[in-house]
C-alpha atoms as a PDB file:
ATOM      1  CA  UNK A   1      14.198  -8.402 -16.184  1.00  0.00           C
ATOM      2  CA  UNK A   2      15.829  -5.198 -14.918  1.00  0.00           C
ATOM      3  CA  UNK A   3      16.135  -2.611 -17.464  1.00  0.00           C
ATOM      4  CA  UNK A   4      18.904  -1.201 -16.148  1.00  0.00           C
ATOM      5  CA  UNK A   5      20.955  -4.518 -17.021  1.00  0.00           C
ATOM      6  CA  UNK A   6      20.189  -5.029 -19.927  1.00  0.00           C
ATOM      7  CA  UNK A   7      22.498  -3.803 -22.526  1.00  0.00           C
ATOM      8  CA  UNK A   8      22.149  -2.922 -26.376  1.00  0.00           C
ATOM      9  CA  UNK A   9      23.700  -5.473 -28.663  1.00  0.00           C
ATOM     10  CA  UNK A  10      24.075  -2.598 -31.550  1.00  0.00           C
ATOM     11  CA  UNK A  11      25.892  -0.277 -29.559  1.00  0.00           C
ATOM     12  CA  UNK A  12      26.532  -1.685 -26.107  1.00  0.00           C
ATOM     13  CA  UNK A  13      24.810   1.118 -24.303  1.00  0.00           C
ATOM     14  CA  UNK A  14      21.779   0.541 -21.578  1.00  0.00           C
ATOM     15  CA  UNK A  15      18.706   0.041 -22.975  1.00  0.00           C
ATOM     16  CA  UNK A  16      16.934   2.310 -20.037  1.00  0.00           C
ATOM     17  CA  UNK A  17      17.545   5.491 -22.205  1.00  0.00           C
ATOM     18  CA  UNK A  18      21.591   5.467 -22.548  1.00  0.00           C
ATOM     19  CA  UNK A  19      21.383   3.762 -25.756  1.00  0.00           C
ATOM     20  CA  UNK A  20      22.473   5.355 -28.778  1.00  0.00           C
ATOM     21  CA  UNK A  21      20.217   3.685 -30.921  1.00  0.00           C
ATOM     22  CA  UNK A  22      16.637   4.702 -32.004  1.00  0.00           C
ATOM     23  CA  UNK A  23      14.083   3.070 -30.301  1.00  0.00           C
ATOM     24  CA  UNK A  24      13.229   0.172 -32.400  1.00  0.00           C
ATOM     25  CA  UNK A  25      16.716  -1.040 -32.149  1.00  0.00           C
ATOM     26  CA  UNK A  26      16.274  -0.260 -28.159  1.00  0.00           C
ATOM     27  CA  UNK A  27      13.051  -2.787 -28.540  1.00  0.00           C
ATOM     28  CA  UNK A  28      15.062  -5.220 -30.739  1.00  0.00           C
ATOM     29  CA  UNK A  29      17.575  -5.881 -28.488  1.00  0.00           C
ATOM     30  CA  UNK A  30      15.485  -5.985 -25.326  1.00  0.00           C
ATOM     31  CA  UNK A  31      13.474  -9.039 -27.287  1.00  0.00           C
ATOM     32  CA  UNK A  32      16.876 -10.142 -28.581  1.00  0.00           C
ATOM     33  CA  UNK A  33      18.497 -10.238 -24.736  1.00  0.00           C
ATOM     34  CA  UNK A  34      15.395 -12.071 -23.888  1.00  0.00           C
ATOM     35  CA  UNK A  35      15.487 -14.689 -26.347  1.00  0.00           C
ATOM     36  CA  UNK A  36      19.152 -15.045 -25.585  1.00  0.00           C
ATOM     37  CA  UNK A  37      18.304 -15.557 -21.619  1.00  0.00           C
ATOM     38  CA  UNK A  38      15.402 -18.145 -22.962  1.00  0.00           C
ATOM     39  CA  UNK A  39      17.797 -20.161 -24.288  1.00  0.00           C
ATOM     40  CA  UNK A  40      20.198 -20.055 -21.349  1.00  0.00           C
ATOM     41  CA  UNK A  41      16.984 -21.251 -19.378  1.00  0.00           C
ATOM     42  CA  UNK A  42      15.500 -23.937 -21.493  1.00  0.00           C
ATOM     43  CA  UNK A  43      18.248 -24.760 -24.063  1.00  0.00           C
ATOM     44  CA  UNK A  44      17.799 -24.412 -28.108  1.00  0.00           C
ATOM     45  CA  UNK A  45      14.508 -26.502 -28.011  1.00  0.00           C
ATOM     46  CA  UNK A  46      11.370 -25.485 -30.172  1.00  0.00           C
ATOM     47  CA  UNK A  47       7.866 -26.101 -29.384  1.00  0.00           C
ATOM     48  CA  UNK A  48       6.273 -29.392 -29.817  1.00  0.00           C
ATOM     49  CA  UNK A  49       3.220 -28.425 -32.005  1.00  0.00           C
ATOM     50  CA  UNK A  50       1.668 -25.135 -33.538  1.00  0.00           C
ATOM     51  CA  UNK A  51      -0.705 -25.349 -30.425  1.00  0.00           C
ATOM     52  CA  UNK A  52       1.960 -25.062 -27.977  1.00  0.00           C
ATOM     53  CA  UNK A  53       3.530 -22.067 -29.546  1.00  0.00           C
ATOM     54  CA  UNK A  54       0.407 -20.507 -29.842  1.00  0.00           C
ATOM     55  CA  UNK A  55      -0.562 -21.239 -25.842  1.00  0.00           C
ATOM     56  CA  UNK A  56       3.032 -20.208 -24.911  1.00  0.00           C
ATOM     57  CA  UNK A  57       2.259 -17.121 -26.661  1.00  0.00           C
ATOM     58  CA  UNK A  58      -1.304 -16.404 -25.679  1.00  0.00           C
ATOM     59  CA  UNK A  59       0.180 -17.194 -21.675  1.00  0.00           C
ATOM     60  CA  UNK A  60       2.429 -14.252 -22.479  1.00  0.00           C
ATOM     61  CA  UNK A  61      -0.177 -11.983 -23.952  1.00  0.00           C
ATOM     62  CA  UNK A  62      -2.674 -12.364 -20.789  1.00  0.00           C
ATOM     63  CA  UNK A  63       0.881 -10.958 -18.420  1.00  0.00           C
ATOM     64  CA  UNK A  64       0.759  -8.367 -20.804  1.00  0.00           C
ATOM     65  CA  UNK A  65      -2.537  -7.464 -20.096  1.00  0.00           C
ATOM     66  CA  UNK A  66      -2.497  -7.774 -16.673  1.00  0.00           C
ATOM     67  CA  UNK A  67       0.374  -5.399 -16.349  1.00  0.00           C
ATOM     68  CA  UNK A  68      -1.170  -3.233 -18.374  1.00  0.00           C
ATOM     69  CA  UNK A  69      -4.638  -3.215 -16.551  1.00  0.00           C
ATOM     70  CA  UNK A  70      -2.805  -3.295 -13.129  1.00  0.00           C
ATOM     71  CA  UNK A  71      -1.183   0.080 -14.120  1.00  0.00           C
ATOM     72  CA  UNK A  72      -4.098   1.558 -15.514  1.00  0.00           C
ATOM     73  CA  UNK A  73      -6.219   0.685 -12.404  1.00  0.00           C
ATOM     74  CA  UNK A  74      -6.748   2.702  -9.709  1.00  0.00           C
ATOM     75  CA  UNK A  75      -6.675   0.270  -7.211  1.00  0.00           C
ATOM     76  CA  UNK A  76      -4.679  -2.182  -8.223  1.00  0.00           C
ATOM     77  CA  UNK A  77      -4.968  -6.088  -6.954  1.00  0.00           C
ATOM     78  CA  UNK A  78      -1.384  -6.981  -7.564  1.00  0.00           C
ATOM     79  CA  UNK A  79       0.692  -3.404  -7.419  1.00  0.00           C
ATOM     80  CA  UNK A  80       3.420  -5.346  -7.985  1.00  0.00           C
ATOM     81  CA  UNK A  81       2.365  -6.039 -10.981  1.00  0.00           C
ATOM     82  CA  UNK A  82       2.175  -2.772 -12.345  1.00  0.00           C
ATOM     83  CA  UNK A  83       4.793   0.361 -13.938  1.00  0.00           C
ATOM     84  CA  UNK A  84       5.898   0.668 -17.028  1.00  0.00           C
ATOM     85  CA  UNK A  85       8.837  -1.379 -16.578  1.00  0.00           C
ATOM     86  CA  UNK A  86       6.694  -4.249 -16.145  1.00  0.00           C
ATOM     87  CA  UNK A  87       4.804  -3.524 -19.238  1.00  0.00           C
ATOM     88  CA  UNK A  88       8.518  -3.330 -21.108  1.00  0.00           C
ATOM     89  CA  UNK A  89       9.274  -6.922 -19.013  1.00  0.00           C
ATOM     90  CA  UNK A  90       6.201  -8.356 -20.842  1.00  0.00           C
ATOM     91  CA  UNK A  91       5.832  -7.283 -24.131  1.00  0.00           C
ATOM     92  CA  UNK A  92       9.291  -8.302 -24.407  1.00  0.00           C
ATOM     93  CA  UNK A  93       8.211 -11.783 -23.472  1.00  0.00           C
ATOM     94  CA  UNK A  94       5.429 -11.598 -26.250  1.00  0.00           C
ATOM     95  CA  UNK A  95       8.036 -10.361 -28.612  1.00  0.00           C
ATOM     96  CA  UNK A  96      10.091 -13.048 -27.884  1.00  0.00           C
ATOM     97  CA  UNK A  97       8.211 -15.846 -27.782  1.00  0.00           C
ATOM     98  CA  UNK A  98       6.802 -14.922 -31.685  1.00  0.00           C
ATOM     99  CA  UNK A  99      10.424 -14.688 -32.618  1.00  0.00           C
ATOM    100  CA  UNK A 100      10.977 -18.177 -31.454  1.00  0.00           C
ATOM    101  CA  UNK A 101       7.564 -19.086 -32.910  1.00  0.00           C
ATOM    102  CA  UNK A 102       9.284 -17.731 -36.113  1.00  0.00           C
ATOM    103  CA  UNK A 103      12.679 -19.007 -36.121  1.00  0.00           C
ATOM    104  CA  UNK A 104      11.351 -22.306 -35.897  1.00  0.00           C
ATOM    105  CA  UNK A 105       8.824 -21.995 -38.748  1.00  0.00           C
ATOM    106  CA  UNK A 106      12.043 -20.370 -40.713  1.00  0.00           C
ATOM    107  CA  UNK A 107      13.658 -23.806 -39.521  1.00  0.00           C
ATOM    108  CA  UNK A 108      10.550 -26.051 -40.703  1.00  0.00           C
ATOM    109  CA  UNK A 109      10.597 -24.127 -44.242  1.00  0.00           C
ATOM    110  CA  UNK A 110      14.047 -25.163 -44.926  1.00  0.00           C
ATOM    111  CA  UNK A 111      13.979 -28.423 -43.700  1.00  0.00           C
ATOM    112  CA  UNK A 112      11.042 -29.417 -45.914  1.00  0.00           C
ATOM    113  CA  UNK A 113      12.910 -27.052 -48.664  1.00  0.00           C
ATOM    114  CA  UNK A 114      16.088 -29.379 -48.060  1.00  0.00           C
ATOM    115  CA  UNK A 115      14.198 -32.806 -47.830  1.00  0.00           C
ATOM    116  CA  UNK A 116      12.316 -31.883 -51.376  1.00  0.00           C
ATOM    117  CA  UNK A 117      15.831 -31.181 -52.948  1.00  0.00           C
ATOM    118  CA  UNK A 118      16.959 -34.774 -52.226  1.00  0.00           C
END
């Protein structure tokens, strides 16, 4: 993800600091765009089990701390790795991936919600 792409939903400024928004609804619509993007990759598909979600999520969390670490290292193994930017990239990700994690536990809910009704 490059920043400078990205643009706000809310108010169709950048997200790298144009936006007019505060910056939660900067960080909303970063993990918005990236759940949008996830579903241009992999389709509207949920996870298969509670344990995949979580290990899709917990995969996520360990790029977030390697960016992190890689940035607060002073000699870095993977530089590449490393900036703030790339810290952004991947707590997007995290963000993301719980939203999904959500939306399909919002989705279970009512299903069971709608199959007790009958």
């Amino acid at each position: 993800m490059n920043s400078i792409t990205q643009i706000c939903l809310t108010c169709g400024g950048g997200v790298n600091g144009n936006c007019v928004c505060d910056k939660r609804r900067m960080a909303i619509c970063l993990v918005d765009n990236e759940r949008n993007r996830q579903t241009e990759l992999w389709g509207d598909v949920y996870y298969d089990s509670y344990s995949q979600a979580i290990c899709t999520l917990g995969e996520e969390f360990g790029e977030l701390c390697e960016a992190i670490n890689e940035t607060l290292s002073s000699k870095p193994k993977r530089p590449e790795l490393a900036g703030i930017d790339n810290i952004i990239k991947e707590a997007t990700q995290v963000a993301a991936v719980a939203v999904k994690f959500i939306e399909q536990l919002i989705m279970e809910q009512s299903n069971k919600e709608d199959s007790e009704d009958v």
